[in-house]
C-alpha atoms as a PDB file:
ATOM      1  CA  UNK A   1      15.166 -16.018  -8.339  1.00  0.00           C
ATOM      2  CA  UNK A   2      11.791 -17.313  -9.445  1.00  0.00           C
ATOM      3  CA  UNK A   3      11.178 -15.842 -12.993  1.00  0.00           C
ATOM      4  CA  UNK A   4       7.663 -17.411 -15.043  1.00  0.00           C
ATOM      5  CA  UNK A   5       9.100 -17.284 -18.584  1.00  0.00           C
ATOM      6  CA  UNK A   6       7.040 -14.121 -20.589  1.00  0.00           C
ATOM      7  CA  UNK A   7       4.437 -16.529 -22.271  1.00  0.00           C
ATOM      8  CA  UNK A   8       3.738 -17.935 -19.346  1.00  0.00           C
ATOM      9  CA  UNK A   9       0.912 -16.753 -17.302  1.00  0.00           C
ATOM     10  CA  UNK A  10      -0.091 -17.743 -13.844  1.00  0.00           C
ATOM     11  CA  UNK A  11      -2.308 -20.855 -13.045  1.00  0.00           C
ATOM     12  CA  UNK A  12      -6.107 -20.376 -12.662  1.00  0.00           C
ATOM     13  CA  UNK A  13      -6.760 -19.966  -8.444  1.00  0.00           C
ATOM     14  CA  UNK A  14      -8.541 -18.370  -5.648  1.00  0.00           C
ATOM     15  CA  UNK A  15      -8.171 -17.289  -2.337  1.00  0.00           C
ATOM     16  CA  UNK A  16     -10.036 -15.381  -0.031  1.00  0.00           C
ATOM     17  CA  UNK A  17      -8.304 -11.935   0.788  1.00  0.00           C
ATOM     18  CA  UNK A  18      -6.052 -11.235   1.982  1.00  0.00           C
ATOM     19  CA  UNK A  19      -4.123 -14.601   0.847  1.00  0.00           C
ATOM     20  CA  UNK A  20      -2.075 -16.697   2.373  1.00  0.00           C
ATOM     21  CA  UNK A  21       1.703 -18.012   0.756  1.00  0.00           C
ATOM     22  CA  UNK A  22       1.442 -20.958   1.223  1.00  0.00           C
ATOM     23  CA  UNK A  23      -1.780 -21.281  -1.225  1.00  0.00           C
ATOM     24  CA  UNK A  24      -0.320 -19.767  -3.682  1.00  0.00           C
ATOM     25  CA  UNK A  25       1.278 -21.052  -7.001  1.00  0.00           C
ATOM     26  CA  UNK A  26       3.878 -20.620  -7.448  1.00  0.00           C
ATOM     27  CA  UNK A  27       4.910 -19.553  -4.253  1.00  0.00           C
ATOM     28  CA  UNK A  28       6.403 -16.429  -4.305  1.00  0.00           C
ATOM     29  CA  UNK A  29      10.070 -15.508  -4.053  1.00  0.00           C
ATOM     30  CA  UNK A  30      11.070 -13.524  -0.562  1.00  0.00           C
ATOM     31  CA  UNK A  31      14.877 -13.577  -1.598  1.00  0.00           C
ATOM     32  CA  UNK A  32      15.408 -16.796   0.963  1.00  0.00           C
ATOM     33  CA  UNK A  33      18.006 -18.646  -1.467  1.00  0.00           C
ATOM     34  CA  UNK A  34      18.796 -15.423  -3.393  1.00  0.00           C
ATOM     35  CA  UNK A  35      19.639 -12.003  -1.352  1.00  0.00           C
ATOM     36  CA  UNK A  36      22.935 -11.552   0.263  1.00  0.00           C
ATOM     37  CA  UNK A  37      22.977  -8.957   3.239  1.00  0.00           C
ATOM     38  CA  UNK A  38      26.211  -6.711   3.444  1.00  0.00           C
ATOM     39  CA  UNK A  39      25.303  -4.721   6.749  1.00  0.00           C
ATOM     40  CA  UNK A  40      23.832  -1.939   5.524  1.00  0.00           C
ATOM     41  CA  UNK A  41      21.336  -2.006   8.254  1.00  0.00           C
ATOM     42  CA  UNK A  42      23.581  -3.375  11.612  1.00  0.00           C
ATOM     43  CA  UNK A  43      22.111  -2.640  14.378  1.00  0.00           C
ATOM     44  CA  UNK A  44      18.833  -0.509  13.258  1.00  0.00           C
ATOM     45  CA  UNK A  45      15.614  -1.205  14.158  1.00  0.00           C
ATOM     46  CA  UNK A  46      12.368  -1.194  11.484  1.00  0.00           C
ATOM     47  CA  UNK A  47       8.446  -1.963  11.853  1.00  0.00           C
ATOM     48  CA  UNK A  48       7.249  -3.269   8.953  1.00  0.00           C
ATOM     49  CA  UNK A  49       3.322  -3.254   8.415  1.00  0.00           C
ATOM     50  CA  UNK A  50       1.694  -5.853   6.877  1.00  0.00           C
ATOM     51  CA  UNK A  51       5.006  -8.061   6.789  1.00  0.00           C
ATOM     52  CA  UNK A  52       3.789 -11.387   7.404  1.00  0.00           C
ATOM     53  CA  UNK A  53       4.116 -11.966   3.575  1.00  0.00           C
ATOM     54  CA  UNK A  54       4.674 -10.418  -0.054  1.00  0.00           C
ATOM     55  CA  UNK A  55       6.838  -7.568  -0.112  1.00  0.00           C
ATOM     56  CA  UNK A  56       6.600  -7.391   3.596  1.00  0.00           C
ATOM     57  CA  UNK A  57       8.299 -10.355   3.867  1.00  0.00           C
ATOM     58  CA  UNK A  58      11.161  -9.901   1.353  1.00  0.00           C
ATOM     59  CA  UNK A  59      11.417  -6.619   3.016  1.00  0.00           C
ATOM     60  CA  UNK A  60      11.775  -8.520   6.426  1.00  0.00           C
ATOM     61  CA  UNK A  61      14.228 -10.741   5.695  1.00  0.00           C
ATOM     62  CA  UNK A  62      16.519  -8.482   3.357  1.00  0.00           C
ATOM     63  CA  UNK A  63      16.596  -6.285   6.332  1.00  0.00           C
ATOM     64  CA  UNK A  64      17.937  -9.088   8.650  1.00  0.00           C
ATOM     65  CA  UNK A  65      20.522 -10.145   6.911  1.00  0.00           C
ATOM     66  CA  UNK A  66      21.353  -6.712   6.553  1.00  0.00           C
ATOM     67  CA  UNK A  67      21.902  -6.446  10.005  1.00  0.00           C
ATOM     68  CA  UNK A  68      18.225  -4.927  11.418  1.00  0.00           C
ATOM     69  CA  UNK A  69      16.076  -6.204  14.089  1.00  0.00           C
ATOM     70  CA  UNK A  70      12.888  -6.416  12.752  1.00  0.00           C
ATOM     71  CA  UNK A  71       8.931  -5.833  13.870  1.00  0.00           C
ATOM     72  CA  UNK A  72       6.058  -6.622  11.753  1.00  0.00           C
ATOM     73  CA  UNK A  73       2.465  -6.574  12.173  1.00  0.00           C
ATOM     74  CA  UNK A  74      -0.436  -8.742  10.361  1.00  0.00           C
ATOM     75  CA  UNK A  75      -3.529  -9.791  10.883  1.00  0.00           C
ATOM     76  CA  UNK A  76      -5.203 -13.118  12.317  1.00  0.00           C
ATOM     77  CA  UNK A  77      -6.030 -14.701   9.682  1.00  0.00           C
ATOM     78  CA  UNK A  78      -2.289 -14.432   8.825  1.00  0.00           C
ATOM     79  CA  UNK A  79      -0.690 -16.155  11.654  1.00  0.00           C
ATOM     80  CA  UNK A  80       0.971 -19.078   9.532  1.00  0.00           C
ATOM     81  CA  UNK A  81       3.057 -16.557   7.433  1.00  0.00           C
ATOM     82  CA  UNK A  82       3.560 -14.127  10.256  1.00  0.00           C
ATOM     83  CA  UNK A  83       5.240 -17.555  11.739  1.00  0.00           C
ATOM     84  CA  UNK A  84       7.497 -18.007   8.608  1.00  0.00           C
ATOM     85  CA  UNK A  85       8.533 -14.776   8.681  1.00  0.00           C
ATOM     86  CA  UNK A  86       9.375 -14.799  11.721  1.00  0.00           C
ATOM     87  CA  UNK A  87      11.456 -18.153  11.402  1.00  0.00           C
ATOM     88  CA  UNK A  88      13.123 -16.314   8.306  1.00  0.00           C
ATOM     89  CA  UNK A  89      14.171 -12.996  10.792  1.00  0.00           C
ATOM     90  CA  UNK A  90      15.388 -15.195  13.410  1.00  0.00           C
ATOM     91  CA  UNK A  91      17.613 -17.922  11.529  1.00  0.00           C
ATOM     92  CA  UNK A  92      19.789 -14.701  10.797  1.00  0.00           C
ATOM     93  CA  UNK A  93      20.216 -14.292  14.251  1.00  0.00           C
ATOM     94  CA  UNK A  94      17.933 -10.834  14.527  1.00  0.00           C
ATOM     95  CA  UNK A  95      15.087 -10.137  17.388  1.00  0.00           C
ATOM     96  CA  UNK A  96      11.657 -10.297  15.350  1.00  0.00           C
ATOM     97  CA  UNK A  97       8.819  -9.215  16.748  1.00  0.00           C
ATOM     98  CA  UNK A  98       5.434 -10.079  15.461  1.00  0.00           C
ATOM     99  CA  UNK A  99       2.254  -8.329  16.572  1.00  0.00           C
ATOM    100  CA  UNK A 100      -1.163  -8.793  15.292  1.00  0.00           C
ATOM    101  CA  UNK A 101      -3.023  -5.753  15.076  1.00  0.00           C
ATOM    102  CA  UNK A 102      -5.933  -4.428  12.994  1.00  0.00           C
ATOM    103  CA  UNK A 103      -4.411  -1.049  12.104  1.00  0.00           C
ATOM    104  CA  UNK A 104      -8.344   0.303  11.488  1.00  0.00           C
ATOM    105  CA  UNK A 105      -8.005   0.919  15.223  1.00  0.00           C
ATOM    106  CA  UNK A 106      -6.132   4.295  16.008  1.00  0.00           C
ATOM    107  CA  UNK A 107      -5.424   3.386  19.480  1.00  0.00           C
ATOM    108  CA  UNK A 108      -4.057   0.135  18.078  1.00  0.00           C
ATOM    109  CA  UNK A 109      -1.581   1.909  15.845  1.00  0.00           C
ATOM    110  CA  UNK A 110      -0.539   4.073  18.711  1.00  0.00           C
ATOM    111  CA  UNK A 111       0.336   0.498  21.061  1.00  0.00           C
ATOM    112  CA  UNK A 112       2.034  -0.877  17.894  1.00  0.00           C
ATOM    113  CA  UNK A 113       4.783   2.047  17.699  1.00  0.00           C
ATOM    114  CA  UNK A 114       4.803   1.947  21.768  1.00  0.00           C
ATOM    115  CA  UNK A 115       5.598  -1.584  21.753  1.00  0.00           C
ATOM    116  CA  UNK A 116       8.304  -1.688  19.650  1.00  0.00           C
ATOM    117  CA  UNK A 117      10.294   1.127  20.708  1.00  0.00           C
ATOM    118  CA  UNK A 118       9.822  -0.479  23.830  1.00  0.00           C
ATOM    119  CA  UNK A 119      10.924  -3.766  23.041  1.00  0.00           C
ATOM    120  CA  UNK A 120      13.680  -2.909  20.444  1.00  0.00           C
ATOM    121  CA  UNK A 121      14.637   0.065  22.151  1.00  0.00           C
ATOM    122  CA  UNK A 122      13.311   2.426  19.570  1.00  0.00           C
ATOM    123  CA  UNK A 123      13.363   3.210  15.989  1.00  0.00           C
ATOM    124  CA  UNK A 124      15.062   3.359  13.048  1.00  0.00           C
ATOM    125  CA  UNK A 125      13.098   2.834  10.187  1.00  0.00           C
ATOM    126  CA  UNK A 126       9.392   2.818   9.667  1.00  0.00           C
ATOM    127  CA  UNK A 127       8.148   0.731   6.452  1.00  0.00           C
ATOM    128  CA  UNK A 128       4.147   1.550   5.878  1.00  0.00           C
ATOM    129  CA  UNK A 129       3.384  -1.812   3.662  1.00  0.00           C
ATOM    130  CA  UNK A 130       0.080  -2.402   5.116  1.00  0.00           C
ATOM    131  CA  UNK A 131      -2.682  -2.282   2.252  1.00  0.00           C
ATOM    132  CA  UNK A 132      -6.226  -3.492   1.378  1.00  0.00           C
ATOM    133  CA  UNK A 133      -7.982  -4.232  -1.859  1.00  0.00           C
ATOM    134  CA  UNK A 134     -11.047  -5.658  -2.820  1.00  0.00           C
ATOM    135  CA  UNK A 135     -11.545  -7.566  -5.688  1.00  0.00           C
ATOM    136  CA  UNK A 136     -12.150  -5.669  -8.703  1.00  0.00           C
ATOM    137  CA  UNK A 137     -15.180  -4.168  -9.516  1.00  0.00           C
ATOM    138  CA  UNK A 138     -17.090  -3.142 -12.300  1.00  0.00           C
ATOM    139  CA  UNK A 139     -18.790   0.250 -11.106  1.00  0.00           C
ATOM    140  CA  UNK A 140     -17.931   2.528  -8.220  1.00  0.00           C
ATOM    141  CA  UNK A 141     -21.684   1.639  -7.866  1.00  0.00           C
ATOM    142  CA  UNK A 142     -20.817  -1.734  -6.364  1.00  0.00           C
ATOM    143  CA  UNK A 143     -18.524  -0.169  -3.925  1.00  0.00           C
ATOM    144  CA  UNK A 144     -20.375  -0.781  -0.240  1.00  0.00           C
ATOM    145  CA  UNK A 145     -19.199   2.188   2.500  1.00  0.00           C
ATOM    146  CA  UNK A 146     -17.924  -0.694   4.481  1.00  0.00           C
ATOM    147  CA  UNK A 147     -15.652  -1.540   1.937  1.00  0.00           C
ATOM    148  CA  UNK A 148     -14.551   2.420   1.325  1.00  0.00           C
ATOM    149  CA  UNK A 149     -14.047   2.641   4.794  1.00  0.00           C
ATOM    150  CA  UNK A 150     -11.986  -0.538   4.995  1.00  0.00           C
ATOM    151  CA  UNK A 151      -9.350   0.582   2.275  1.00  0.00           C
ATOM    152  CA  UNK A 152      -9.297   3.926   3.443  1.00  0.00           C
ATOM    153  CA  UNK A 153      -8.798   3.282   7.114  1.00  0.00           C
ATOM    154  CA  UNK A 154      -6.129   0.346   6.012  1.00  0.00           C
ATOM    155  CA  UNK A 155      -4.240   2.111   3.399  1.00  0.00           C
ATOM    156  CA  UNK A 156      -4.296   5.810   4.921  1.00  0.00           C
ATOM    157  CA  UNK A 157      -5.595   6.929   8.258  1.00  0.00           C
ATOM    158  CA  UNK A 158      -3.021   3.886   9.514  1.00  0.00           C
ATOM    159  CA  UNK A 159      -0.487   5.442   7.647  1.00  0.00           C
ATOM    160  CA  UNK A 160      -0.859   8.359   9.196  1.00  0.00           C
ATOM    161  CA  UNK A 161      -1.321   7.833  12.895  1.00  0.00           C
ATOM    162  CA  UNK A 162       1.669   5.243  12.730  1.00  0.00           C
ATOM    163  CA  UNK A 163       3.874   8.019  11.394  1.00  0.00           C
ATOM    164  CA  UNK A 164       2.541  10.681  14.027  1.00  0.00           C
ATOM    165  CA  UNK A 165       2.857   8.242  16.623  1.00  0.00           C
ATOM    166  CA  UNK A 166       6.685   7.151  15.615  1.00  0.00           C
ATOM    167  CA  UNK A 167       8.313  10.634  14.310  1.00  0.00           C
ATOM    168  CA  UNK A 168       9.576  11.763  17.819  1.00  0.00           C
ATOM    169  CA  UNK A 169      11.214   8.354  18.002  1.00  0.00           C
ATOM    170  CA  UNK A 170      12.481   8.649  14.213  1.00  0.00           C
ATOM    171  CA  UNK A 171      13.462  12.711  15.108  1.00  0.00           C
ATOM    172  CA  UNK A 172      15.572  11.135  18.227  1.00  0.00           C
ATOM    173  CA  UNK A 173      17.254   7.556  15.774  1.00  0.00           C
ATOM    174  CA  UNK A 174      17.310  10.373  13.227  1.00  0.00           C
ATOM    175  CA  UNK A 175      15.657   7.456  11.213  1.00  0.00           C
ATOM    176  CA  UNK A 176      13.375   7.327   8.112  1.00  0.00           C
ATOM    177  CA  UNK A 177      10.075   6.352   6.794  1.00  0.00           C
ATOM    178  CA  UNK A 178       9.142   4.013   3.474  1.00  0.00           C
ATOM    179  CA  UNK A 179       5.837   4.299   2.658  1.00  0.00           C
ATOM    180  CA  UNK A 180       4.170   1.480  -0.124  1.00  0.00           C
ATOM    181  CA  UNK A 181       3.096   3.373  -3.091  1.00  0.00           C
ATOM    182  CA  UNK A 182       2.312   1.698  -6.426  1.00  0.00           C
ATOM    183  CA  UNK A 183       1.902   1.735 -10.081  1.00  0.00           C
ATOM    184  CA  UNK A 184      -1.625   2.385  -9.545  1.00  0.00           C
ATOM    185  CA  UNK A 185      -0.897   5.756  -8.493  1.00  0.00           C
ATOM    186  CA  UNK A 186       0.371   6.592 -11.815  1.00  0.00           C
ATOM    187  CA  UNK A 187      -1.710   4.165 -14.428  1.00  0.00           C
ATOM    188  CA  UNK A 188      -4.720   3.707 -12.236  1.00  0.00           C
ATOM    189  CA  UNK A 189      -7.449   0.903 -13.175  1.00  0.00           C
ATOM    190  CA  UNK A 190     -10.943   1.931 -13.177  1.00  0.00           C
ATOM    191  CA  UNK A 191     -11.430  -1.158 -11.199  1.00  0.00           C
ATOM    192  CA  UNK A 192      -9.511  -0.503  -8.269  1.00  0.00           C
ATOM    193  CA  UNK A 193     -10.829   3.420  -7.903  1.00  0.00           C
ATOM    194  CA  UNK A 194     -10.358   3.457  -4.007  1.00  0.00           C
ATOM    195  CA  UNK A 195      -7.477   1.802  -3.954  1.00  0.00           C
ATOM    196  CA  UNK A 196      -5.653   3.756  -7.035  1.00  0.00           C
ATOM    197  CA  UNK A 197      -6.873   6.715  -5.132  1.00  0.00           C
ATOM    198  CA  UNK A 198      -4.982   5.531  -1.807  1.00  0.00           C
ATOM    199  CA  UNK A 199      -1.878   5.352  -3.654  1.00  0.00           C
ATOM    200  CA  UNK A 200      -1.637   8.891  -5.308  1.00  0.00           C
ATOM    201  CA  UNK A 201      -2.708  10.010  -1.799  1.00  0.00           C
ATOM    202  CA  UNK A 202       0.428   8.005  -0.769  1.00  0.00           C
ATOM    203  CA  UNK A 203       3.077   9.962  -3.125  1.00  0.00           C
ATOM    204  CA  UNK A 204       1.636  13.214  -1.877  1.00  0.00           C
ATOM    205  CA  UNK A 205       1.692  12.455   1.801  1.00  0.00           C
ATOM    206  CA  UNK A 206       4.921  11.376   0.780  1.00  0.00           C
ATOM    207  CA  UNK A 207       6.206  14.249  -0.787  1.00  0.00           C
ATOM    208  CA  UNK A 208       4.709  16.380   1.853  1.00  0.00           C
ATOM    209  CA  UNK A 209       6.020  15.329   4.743  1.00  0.00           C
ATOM    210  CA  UNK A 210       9.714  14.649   3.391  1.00  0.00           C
ATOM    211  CA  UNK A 211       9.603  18.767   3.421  1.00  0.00           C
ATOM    212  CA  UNK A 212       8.631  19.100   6.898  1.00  0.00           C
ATOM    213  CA  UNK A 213      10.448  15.932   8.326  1.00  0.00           C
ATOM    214  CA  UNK A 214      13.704  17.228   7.057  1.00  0.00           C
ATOM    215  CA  UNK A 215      14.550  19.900   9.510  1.00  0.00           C
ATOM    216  CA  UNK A 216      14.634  17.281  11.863  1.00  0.00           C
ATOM    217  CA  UNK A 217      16.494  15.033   9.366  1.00  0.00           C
ATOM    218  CA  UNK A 218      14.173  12.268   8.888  1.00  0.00           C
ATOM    219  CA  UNK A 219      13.998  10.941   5.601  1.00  0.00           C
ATOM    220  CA  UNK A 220      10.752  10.032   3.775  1.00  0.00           C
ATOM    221  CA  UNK A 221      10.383   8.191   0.783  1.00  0.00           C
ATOM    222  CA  UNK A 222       8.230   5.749  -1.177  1.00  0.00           C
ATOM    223  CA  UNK A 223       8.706   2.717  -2.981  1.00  0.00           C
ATOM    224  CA  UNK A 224       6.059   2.296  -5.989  1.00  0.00           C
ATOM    225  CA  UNK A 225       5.885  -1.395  -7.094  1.00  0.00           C
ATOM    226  CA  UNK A 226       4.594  -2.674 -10.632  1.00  0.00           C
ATOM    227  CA  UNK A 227       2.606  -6.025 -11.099  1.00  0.00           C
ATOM    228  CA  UNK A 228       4.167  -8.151  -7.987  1.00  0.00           C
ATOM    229  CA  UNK A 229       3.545 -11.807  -7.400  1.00  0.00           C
ATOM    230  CA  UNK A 230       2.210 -11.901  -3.625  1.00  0.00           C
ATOM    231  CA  UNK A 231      -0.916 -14.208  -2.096  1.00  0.00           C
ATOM    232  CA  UNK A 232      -2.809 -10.483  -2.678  1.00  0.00           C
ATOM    233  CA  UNK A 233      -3.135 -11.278  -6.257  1.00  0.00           C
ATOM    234  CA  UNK A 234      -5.137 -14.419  -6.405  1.00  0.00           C
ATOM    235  CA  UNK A 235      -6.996 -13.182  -3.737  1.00  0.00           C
ATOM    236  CA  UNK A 236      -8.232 -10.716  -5.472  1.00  0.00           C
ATOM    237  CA  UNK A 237      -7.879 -11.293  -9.481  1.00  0.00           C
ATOM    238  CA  UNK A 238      -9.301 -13.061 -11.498  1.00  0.00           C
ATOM    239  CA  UNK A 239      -8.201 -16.769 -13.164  1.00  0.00           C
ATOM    240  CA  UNK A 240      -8.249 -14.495 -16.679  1.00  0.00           C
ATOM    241  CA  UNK A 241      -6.430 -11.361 -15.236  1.00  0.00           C
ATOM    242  CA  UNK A 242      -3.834 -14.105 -13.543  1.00  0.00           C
ATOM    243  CA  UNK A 243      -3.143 -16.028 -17.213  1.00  0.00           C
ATOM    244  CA  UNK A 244      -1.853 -12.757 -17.940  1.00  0.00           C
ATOM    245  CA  UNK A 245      -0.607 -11.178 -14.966  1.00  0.00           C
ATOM    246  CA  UNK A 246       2.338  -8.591 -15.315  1.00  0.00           C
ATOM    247  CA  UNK A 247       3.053  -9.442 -19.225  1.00  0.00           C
ATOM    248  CA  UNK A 248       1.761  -5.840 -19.976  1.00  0.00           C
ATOM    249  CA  UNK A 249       4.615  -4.618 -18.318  1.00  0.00           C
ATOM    250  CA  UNK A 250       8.131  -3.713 -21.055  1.00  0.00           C
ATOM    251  CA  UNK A 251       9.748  -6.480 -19.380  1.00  0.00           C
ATOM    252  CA  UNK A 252       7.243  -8.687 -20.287  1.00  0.00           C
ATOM    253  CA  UNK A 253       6.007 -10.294 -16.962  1.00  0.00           C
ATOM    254  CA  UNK A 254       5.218  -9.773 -12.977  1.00  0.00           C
ATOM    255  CA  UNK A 255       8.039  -8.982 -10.551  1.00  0.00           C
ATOM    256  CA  UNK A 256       8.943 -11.198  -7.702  1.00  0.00           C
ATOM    257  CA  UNK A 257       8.661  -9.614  -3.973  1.00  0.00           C
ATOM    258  CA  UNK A 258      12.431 -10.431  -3.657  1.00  0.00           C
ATOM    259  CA  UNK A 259      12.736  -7.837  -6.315  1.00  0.00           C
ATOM    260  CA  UNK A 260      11.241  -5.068  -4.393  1.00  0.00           C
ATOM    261  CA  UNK A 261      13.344  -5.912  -1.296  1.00  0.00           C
ATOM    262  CA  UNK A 262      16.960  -3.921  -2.674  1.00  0.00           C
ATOM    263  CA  UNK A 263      15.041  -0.565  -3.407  1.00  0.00           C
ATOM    264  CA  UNK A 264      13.847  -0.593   0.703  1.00  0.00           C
ATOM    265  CA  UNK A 265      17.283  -1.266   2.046  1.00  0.00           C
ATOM    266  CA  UNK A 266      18.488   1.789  -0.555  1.00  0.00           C
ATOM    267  CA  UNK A 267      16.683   3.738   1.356  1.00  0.00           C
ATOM    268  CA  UNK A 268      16.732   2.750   4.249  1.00  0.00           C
ATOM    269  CA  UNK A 269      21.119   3.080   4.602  1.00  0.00           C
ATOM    270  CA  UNK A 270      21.663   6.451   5.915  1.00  0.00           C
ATOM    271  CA  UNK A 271      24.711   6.128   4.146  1.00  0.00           C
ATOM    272  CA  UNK A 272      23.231   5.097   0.480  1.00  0.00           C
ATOM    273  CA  UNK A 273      20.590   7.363   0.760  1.00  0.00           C
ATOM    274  CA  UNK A 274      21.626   9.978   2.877  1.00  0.00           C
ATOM    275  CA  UNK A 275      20.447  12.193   0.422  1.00  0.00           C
ATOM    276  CA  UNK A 276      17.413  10.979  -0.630  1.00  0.00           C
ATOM    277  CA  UNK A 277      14.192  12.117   0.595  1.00  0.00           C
ATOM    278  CA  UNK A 278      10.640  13.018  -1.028  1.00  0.00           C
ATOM    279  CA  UNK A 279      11.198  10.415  -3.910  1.00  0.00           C
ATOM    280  CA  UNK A 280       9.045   7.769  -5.152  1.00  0.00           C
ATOM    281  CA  UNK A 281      11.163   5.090  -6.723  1.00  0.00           C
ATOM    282  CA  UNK A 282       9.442   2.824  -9.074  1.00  0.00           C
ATOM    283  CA  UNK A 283      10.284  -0.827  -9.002  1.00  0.00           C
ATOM    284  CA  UNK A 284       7.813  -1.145 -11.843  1.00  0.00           C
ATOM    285  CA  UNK A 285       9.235  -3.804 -14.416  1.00  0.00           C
ATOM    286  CA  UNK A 286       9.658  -0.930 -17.347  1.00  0.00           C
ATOM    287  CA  UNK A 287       6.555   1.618 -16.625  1.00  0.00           C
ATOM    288  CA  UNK A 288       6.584   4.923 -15.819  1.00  0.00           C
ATOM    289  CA  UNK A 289       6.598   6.402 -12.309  1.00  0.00           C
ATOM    290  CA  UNK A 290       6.506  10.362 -13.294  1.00  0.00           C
END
């Protein structure tokens, strides 16, 4: 696994959001040389949003060689990753399904979860990775409503239509939901306000709905990465936030998305995790998720 030593920081570059791998250096590790499925997952089937690349992607492939066929959405400017991803799924001999859709749209979210339990034949596990940020900004003054509306739309109301929209085929799989939380829920930057705010909103909706899900026994849980390496962060950092990306972390640097991948198949196994639900667990490189 791809490790930059801890005085290392990350070379000066830029992208236009929402990134694309291939631009990005180093390129981040998905787990393609490194994770080792044990069929945790045989035979389920998960939608992934967002998991044309980054932790969507690690997330992808872990859970094909674990066994899962795999759906993913992503957006058209990401049609070269959603390709690779797709490649990845496939050479482990799983269906994957990509499907671009701008999950803004509420009817869009609704033919997303129809289409795959159509084409997979249901669903097992639902993995809400889709997220937007903007680059950081120095005043909630400079924060345009289209721009609110954006990260809102992308990082919640998705969120929840997607869930409404797949719990009586999770109630029926007697599946489970992973939603994408974050460390910014917990240590939020002043320059990410909306988006910080998205993610506490996150680990309550999380929370929340683990209580009422349960009597049908659906699991829900979150996942709360730290600083992660992904085509998001030169997209939207800066060349003197990247020289020192992730080394304010205890372990001393940023986290690969191949790293993040273990804690989703945890709980996604109904056998691993048959008892966990309503839990946020941090994949955070030493800082606190309490």
């Amino acid at each position: 696994m791809t490790e930059p030593a801890l005085s290392e920081g990350f070379p000066a570059q830029q992208q236009e959001p929402p990134g694309v791998t291939g631009a990005t250096e180093p390129l981040p590790d998905h787990g393609e040389n490194s994770y080792v499925g044990h069929g945790k997952l045989e035979g389920k089937r998960a939608l992934i949003t967002g998991g044309d690349s980054g932790i969507g992607r690690a997330v992808a492939l872990a859970f094909a060689r674990e066994g899962a066929d795999v759906a993913f959405t992503y957006q058209p400017e990401e049609s070269e990753d959603a390709a690779e991803t797709t490649r990845l799924v496939e050479a482990e001999g799983r269906r994957a399904l990509a499907i671009e859709a701008d999950l803004r749209d509420n009817a869009t979210c609704k033919n997303v979860i129809a289409q795959v339990a159509d084409q997979l034949g249901g669903l097992d596990v639902l993995v809400n990775n889709a997220g937007y940020q903007f680059a950081r900004r120095e005043s909630i003054a400079d924060m345009t409503d289209d721009q609110l509306e954006r990260v809102l739309a992308t990082n919640l109301k998705a969120m929840f239509v997607l869930t409404r929209e797949a719990m009586p085929h999770l109630k029926q799989s007697r599946g489970n939901i992973i939603n994408v939380s974050s460390i910014q829920a917990y240590e939020p930057s002043t320059s990410l306000l909306d988006y910080a705010s998205t993610k506490a909103a996150i680990n309550n909706f999380t929370i929340n709905l683990a209580q009422e899900a349960g009597a049908d026994g659906v699991r829900v849980n979150a996942v709360a990465p730290g600083p992660i390496w992904t085509p998001l962060q030169p997209a939207t950092q800066s060349t003197e936030k990247l020289a020192q990306f992730g080394q304010e972390t205890p372990l001393g640097r940023a986290g690969q998305p191949a790293e993040c991948a273990p804690a989703f198949v945890f709980l996604a196994n109904e056998t691993d995790a048959s008892y966990v639900s309503g839990t946020v667990l941090g994949v955070t490189g030493g800082k606190g998720v309490f």
